[in-house]
PDB file of N, CA and C in Angstrom:
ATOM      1  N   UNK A   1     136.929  57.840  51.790  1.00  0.00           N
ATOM      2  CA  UNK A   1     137.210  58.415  50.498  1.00  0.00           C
ATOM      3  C   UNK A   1     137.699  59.857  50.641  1.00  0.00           C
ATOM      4  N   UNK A   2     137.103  60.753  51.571  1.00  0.00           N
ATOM      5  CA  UNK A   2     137.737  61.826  51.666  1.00  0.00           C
ATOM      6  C   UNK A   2     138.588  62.022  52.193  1.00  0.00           C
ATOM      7  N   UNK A   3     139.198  60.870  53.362  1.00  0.00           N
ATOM      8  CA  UNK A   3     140.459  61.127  54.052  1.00  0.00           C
ATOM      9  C   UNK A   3     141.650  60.508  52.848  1.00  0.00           C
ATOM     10  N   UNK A   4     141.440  59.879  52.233  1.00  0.00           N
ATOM     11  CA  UNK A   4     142.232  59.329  50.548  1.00  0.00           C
ATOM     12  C   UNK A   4     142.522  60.942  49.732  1.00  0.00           C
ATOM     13  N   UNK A   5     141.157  61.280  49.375  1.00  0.00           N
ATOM     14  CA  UNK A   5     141.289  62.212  48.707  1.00  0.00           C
ATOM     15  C   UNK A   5     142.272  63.428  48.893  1.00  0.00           C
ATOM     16  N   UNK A   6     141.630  63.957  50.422  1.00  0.00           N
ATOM     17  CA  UNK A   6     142.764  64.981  51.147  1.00  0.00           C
ATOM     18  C   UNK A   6     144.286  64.565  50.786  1.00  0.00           C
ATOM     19  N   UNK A   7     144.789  63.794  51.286  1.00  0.00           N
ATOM     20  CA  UNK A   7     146.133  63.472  51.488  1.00  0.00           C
ATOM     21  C   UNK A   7     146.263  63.143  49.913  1.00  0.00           C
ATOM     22  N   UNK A   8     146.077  62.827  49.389  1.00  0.00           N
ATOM     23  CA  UNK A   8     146.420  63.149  47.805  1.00  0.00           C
ATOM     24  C   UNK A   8     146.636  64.626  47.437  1.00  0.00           C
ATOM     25  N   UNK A   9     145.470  65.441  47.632  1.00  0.00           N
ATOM     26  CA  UNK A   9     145.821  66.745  46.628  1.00  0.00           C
ATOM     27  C   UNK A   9     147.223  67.643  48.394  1.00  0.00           C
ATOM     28  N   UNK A  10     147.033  66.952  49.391  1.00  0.00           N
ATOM     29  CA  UNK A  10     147.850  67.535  50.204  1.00  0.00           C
ATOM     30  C   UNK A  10     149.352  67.451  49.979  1.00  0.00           C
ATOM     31  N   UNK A  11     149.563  65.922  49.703  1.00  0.00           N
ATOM     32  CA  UNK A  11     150.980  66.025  48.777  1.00  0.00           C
ATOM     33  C   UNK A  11     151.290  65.892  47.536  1.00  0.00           C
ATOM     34  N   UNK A  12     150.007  66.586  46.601  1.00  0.00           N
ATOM     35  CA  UNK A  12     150.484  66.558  45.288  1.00  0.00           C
ATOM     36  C   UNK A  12     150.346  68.495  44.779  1.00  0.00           C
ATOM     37  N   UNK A  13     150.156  68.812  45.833  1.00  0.00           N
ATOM     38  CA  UNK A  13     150.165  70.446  45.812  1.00  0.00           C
ATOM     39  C   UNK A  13     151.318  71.353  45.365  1.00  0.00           C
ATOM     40  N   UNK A  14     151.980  70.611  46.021  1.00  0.00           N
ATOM     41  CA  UNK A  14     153.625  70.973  45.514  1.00  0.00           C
ATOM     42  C   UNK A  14     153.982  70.581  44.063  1.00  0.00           C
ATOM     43  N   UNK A  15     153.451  69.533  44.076  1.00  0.00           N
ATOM     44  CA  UNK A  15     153.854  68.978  42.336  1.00  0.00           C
ATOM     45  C   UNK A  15     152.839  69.736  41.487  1.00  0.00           C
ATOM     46  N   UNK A  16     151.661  69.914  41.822  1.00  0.00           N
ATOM     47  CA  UNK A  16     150.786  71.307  40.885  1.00  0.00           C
ATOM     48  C   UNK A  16     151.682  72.108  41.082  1.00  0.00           C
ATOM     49  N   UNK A  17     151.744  73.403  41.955  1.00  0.00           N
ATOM     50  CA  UNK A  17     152.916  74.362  41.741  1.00  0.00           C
ATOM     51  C   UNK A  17     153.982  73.992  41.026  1.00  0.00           C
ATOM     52  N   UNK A  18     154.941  73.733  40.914  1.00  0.00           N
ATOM     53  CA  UNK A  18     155.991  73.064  40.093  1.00  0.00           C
ATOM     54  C   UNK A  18     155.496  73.020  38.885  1.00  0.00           C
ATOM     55  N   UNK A  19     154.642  71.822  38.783  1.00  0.00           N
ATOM     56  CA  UNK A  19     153.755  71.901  37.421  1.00  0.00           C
ATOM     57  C   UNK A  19     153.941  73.414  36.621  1.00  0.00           C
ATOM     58  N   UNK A  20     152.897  74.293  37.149  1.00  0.00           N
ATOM     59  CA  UNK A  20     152.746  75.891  36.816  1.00  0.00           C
ATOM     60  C   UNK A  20     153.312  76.034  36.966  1.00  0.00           C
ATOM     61  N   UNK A  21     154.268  76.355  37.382  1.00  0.00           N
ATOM     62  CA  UNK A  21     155.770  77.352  36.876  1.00  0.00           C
ATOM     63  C   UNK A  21     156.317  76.978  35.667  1.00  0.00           C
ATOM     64  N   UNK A  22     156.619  75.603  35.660  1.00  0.00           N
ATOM     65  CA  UNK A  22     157.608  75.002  34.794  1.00  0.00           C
ATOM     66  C   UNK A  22     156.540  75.498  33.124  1.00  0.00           C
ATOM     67  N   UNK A  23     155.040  75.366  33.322  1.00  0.00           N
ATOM     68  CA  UNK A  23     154.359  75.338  31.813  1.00  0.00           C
ATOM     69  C   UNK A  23     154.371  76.930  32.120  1.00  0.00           C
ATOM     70  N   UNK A  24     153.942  77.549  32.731  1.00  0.00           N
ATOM     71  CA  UNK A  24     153.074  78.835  32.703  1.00  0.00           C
ATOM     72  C   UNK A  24     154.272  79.574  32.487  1.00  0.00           C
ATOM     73  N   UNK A  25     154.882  79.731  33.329  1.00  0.00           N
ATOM     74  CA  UNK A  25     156.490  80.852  32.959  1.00  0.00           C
ATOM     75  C   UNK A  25     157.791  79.954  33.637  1.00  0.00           C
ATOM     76  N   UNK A  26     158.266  79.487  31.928  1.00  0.00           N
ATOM     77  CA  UNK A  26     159.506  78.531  32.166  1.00  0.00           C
ATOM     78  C   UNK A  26     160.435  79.502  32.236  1.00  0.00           C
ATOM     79  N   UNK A  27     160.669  80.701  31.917  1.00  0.00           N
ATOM     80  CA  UNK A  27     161.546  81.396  31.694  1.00  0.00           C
ATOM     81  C   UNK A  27     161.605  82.147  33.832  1.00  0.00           C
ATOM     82  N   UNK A  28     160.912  81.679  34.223  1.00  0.00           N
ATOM     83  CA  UNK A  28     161.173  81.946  35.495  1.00  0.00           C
ATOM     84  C   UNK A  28     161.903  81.667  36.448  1.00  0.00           C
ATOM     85  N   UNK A  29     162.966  82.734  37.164  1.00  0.00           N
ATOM     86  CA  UNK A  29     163.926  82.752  37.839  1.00  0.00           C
ATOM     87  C   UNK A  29     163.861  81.618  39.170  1.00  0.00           C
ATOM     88  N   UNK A  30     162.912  81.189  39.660  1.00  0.00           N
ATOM     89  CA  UNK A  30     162.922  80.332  40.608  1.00  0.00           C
ATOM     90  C   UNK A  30     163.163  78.896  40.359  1.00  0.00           C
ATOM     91  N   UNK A  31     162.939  78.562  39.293  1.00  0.00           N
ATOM     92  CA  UNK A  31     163.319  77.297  38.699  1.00  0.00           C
ATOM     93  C   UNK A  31     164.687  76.878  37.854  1.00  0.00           C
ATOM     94  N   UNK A  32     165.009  78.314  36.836  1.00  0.00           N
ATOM     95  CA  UNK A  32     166.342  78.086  36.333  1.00  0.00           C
ATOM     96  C   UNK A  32     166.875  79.048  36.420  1.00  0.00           C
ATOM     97  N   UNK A  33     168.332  78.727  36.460  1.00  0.00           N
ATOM     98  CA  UNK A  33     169.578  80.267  36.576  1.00  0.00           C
ATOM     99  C   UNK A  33     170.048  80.821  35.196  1.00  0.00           C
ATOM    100  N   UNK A  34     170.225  81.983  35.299  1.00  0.00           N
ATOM    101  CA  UNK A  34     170.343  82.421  33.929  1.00  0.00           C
ATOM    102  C   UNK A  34     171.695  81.711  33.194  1.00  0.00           C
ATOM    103  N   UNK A  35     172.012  80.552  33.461  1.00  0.00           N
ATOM    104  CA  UNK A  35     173.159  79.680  32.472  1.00  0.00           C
ATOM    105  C   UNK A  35     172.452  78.963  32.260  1.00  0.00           C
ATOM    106  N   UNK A  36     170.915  78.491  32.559  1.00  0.00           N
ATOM    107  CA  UNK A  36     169.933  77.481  32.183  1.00  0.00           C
ATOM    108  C   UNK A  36     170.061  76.187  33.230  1.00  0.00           C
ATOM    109  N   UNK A  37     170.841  76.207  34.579  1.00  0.00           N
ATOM    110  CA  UNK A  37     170.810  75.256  35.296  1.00  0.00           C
ATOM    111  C   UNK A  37     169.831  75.720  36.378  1.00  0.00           C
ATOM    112  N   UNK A  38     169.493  74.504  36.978  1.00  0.00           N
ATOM    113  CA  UNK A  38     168.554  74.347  37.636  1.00  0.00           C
ATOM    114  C   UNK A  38     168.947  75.369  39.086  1.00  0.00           C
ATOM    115  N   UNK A  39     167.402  75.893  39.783  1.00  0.00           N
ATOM    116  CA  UNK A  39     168.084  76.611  40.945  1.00  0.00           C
ATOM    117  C   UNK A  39     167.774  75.765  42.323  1.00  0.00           C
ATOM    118  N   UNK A  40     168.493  75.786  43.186  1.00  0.00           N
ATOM    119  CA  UNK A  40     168.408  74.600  44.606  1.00  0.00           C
ATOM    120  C   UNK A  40     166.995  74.906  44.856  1.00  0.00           C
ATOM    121  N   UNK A  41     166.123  75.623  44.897  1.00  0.00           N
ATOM    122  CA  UNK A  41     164.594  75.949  44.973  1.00  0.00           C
ATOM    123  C   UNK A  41     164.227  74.386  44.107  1.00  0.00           C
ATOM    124  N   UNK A  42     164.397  74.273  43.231  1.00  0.00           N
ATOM    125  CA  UNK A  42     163.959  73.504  42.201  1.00  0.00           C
ATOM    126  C   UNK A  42     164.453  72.536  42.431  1.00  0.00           C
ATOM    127  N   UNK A  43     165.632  71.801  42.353  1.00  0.00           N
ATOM    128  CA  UNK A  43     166.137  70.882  43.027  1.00  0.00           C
ATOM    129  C   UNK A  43     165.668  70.161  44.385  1.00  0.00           C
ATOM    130  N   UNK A  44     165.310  70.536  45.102  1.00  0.00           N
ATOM    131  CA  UNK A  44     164.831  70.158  46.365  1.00  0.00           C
ATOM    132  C   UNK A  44     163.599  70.630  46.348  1.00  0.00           C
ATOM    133  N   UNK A  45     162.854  71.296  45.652  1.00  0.00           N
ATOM    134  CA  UNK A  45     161.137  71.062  45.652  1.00  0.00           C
ATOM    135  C   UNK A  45     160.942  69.991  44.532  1.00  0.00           C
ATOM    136  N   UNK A  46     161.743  69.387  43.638  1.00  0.00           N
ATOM    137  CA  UNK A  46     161.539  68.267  42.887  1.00  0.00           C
ATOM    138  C   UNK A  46     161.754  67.329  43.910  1.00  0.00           C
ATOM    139  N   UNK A  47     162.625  66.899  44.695  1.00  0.00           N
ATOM    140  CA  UNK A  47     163.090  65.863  45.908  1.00  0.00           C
ATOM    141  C   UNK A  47     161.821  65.451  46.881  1.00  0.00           C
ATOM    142  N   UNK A  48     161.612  66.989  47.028  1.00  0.00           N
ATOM    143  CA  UNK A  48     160.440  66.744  47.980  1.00  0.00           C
ATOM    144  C   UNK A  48     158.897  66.089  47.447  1.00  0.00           C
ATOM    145  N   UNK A  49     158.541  66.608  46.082  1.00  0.00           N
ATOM    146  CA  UNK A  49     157.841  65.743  45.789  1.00  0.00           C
ATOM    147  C   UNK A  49     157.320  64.454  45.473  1.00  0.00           C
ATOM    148  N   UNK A  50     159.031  63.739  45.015  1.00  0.00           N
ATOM    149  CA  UNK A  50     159.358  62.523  44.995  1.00  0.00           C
ATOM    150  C   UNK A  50     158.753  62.059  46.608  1.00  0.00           C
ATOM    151  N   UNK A  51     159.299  62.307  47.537  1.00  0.00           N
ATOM    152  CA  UNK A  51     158.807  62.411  49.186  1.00  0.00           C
ATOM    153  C   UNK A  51     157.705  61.948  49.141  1.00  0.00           C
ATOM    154  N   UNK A  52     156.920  63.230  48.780  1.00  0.00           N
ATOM    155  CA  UNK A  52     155.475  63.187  49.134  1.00  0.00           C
ATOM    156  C   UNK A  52     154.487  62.126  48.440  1.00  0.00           C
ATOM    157  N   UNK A  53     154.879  61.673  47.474  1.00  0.00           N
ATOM    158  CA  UNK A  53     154.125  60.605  46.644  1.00  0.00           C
ATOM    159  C   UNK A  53     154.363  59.578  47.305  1.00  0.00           C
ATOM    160  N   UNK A  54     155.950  59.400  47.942  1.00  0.00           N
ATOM    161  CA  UNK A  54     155.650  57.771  49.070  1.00  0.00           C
ATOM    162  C   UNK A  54     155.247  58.175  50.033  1.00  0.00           C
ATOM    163  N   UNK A  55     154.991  59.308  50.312  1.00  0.00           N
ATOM    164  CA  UNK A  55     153.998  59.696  52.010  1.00  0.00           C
ATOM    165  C   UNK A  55     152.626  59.546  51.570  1.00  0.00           C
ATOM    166  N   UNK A  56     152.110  59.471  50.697  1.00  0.00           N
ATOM    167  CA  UNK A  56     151.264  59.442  50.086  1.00  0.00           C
ATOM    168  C   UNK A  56     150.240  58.164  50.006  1.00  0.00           C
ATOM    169  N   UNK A  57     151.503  57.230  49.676  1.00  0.00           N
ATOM    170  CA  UNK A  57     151.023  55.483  49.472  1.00  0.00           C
ATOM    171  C   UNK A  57     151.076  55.383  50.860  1.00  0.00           C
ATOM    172  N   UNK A  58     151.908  55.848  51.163  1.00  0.00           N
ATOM    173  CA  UNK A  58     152.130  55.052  53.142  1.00  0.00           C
ATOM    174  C   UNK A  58     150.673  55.506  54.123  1.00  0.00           C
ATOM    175  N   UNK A  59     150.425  56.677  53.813  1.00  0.00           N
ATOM    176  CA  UNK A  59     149.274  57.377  54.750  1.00  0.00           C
ATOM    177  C   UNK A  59     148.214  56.537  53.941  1.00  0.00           C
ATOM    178  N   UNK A  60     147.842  55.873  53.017  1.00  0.00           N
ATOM    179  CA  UNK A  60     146.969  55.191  52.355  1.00  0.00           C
ATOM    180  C   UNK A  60     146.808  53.864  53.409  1.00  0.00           C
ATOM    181  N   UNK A  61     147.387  53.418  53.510  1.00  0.00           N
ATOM    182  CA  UNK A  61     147.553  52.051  54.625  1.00  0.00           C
ATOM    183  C   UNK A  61     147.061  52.303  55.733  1.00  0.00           C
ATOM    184  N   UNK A  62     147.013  53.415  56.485  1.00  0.00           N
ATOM    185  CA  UNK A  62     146.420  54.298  57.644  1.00  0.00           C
ATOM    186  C   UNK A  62     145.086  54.017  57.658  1.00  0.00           C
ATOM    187  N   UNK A  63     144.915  55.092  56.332  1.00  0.00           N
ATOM    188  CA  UNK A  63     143.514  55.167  56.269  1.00  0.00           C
ATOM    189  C   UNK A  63     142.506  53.893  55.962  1.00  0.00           C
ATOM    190  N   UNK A  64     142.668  53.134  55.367  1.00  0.00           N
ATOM    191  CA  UNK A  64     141.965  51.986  55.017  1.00  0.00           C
ATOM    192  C   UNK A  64     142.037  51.230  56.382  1.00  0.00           C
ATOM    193  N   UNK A  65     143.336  50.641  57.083  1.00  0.00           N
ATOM    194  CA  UNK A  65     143.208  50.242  58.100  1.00  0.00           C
ATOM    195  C   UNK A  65     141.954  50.784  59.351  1.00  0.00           C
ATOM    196  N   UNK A  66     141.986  52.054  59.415  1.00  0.00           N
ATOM    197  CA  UNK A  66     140.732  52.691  60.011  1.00  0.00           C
ATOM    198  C   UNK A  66     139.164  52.546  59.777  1.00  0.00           C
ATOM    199  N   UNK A  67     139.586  52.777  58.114  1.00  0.00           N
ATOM    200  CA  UNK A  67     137.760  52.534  58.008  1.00  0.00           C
ATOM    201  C   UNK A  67     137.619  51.689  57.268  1.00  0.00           C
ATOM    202  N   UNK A  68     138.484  50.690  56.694  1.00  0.00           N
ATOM    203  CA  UNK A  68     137.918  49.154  55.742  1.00  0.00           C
ATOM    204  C   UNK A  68     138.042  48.207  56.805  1.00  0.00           C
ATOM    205  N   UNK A  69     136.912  46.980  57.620  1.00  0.00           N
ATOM    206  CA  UNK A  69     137.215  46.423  58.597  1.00  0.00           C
ATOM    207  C   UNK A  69     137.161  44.880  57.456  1.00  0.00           C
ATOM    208  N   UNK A  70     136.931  44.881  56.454  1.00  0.00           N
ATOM    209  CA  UNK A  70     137.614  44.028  55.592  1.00  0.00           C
ATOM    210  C   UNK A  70     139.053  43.993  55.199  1.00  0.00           C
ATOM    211  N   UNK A  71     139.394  45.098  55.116  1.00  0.00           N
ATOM    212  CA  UNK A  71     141.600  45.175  55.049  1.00  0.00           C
ATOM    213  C   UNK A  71     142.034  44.496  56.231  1.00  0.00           C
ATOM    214  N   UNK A  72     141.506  45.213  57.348  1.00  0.00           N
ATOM    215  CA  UNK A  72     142.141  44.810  58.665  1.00  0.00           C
ATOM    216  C   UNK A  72     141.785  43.164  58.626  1.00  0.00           C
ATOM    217  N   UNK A  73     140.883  42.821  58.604  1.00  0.00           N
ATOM    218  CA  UNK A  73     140.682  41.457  58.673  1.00  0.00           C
ATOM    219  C   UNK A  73     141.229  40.454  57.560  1.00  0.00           C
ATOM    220  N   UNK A  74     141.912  41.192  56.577  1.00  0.00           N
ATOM    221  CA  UNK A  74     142.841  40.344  55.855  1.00  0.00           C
ATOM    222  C   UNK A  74     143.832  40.864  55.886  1.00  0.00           C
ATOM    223  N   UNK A  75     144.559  41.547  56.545  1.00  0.00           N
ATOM    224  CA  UNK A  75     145.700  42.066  57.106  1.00  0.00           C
ATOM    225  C   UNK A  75     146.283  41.313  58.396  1.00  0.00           C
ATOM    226  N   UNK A  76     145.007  41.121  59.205  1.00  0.00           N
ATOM    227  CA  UNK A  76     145.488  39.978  60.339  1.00  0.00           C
ATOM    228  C   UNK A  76     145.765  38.586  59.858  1.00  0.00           C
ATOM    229  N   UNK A  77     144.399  38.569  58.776  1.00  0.00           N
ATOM    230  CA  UNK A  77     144.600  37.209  58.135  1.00  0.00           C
ATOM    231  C   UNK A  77     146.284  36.459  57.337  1.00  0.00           C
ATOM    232  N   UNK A  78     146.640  37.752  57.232  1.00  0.00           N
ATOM    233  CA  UNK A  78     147.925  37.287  56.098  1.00  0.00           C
ATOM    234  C   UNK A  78     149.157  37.729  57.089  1.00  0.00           C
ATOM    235  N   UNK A  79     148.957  38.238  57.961  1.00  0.00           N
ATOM    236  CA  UNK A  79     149.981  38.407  58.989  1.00  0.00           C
ATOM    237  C   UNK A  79     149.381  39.015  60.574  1.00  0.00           C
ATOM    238  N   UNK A  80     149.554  37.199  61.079  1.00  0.00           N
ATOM    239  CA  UNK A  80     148.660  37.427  62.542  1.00  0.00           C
ATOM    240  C   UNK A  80     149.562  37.787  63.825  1.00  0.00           C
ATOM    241  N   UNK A  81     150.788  37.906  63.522  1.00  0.00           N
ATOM    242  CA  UNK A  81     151.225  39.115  63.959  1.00  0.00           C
ATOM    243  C   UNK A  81     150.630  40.767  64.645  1.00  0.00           C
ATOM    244  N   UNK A  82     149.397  40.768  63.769  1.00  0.00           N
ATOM    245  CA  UNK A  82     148.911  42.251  63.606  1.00  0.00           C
ATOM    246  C   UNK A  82     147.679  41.805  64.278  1.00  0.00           C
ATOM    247  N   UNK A  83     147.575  41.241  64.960  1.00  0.00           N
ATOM    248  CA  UNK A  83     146.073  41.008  65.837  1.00  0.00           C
ATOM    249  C   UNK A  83     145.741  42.207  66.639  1.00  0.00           C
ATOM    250  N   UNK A  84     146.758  42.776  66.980  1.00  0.00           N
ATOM    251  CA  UNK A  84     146.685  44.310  68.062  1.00  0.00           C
ATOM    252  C   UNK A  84     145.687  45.213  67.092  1.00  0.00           C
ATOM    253  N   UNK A  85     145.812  45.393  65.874  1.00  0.00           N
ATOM    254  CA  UNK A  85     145.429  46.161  65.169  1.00  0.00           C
ATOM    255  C   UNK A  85     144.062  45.793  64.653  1.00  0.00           C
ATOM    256  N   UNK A  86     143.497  44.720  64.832  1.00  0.00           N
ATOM    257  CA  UNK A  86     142.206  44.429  64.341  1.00  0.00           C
ATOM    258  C   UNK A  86     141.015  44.809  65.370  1.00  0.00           C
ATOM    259  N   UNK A  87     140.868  45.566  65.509  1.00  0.00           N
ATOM    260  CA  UNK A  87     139.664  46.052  66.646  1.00  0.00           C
ATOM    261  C   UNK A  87     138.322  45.295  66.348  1.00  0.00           C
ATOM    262  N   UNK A  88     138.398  44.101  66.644  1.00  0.00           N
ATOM    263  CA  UNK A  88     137.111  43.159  66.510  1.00  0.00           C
ATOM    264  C   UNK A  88     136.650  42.687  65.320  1.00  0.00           C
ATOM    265  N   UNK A  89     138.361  41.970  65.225  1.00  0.00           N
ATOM    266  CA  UNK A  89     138.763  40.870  64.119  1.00  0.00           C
ATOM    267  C   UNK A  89     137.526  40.021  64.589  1.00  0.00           C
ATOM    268  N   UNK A  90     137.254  39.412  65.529  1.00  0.00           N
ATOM    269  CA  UNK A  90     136.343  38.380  65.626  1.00  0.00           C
ATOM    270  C   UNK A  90     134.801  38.657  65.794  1.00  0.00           C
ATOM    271  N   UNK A  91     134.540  40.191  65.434  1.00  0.00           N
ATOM    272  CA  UNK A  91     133.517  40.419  65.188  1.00  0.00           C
ATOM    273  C   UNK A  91     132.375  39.502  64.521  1.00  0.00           C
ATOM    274  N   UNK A  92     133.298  39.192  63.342  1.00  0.00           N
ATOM    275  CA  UNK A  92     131.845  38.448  62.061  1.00  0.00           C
ATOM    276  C   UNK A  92     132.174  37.242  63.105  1.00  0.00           C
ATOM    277  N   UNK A  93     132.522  36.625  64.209  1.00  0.00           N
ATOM    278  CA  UNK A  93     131.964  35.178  64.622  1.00  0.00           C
ATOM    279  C   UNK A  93     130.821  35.533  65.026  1.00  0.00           C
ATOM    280  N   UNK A  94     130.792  36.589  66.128  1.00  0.00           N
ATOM    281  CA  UNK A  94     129.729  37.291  66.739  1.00  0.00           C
ATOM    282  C   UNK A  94     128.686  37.222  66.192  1.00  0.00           C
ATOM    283  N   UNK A  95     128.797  38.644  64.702  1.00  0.00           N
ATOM    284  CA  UNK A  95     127.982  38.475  63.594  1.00  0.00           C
ATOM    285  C   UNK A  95     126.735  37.270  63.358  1.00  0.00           C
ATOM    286  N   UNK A  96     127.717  36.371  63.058  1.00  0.00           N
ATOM    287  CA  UNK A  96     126.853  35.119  62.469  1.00  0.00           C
ATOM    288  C   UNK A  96     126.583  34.249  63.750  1.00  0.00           C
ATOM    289  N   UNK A  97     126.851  34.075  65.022  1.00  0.00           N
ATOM    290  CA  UNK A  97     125.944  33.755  65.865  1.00  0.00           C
ATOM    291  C   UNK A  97     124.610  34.261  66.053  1.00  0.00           C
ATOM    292  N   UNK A  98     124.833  35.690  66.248  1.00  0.00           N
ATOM    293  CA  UNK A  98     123.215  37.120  66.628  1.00  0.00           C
ATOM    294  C   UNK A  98     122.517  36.429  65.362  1.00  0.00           C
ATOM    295  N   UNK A  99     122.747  36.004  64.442  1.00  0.00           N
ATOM    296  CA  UNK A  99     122.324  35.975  62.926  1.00  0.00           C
ATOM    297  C   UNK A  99     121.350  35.070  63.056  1.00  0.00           C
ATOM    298  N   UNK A 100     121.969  33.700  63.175  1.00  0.00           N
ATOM    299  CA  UNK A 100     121.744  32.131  64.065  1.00  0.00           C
ATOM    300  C   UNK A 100     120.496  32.288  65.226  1.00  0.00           C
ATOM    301  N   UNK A 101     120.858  32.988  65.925  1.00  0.00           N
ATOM    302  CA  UNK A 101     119.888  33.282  67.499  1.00  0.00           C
ATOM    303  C   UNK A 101     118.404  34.039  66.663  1.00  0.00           C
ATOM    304  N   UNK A 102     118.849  35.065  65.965  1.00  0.00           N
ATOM    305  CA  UNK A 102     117.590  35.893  65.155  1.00  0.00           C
ATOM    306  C   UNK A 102     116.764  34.588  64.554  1.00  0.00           C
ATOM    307  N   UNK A 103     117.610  33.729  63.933  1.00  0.00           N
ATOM    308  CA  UNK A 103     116.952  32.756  63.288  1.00  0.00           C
ATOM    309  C   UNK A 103     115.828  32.114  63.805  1.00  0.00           C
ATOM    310  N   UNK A 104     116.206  31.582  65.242  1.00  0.00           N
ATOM    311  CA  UNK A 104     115.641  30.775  66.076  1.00  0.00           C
ATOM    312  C   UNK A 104     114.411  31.584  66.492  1.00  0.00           C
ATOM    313  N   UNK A 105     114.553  32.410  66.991  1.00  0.00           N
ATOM    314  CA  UNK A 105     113.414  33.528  67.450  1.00  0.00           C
ATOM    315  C   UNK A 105     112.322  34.308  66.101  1.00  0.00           C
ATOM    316  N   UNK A 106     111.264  33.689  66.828  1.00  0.00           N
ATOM    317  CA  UNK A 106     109.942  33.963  65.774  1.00  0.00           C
ATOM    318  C   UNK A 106     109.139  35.332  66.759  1.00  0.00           C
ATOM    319  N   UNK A 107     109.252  36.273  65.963  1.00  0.00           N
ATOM    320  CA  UNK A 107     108.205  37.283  66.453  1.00  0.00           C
ATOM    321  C   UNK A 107     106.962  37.078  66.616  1.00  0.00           C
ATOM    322  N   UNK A 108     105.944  37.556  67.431  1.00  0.00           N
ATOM    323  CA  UNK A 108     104.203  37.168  67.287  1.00  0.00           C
ATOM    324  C   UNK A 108     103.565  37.198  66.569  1.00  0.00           C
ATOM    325  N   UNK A 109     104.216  38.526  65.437  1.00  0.00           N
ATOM    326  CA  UNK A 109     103.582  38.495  63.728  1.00  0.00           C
ATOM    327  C   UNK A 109     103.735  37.583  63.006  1.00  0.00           C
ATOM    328  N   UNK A 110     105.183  36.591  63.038  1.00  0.00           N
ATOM    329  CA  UNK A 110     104.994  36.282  62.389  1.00  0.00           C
ATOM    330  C   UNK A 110     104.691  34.740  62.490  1.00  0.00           C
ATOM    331  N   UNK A 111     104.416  33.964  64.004  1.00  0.00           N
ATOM    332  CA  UNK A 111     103.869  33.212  64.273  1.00  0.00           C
ATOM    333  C   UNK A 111     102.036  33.289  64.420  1.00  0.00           C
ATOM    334  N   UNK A 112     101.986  34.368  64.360  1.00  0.00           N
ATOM    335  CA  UNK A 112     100.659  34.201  63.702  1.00  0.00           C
ATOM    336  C   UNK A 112      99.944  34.117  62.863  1.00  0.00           C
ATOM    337  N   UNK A 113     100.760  34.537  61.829  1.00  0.00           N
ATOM    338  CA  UNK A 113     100.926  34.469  59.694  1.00  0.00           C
ATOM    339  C   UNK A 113     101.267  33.351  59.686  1.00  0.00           C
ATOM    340  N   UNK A 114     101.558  32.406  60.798  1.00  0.00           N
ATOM    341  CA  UNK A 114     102.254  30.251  60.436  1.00  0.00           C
ATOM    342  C   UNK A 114     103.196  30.579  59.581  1.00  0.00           C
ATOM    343  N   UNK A 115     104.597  31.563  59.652  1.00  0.00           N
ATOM    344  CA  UNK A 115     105.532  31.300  59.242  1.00  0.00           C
ATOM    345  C   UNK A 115     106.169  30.019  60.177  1.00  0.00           C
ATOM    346  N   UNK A 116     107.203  29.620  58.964  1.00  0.00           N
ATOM    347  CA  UNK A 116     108.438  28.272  59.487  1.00  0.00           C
ATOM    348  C   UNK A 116     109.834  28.996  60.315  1.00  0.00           C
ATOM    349  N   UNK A 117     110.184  28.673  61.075  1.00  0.00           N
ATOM    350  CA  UNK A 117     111.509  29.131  61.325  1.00  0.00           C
ATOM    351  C   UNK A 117     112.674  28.817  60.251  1.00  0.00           C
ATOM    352  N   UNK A 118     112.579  28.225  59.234  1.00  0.00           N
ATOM    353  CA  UNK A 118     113.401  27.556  58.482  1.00  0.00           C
ATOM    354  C   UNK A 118     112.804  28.285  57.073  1.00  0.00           C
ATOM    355  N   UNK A 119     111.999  29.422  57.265  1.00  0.00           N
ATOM    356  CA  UNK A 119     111.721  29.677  55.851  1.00  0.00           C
ATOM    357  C   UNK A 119     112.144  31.634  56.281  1.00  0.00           C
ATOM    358  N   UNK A 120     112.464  31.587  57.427  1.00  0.00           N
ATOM    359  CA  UNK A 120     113.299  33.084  57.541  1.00  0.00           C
ATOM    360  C   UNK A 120     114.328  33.027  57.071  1.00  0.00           C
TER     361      UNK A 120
END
């Protein structure tokens, strides 16, 4: 969530600035020329923000890939192509074997309380 968060206000920083100028002092020389057209400052810090909003969605895919191991695993799932990228896609088989084995195995507590293996 905070690596989401960062990269949001990181490329929407520029579009705040912009923002403030344009409300706070429109009559300001960095944005328009005194015939009322736009100045290349403005022009290309509007461009760039356009930019940064698809750098934005794209670095989103990054991040989830890293720390959702549910994306990745339906990311391989829907294109297995991308198996390189699943760092122990086959983890949950694992998972639910250890799970299975725990099952089987009764501690001394609780074979001495006459629990069932089938009621863990």
């Amino acid at each position: 969530m905070v690596s989401i968060a960062t990269t949001y206000l990181c490329c929407s920083s520029l579009s705040l600035f912009i923002g403030i100028l344009e409300n706070v002092w429109p009559e300001n020389t960095l944005l328009f020329q005194e015939d009322g057209s736009s100045t290349k400052f403005y022009t290309l810090a509007s461009d760039a923000v356009s930019i940064l909003v698809a750098v934005n969605s794209l670095l989103r895919i990054f991040v989830y890939l890293l720390c959702s191991p549910n994306f990745r695993k339906q990311l391989v799932k829907e294109y297995p192509c991308l198996k390189c990228i699943a760092c122990g896609a086959d983890s949950d088989e694992k998972a639910k074997k250890i799970k299975e084995e725990k099952k089987l195995f009764i501690g001394y507590q609780n074979l001495i309380m006459g629990a069932r293996v089938d009621m863990l």
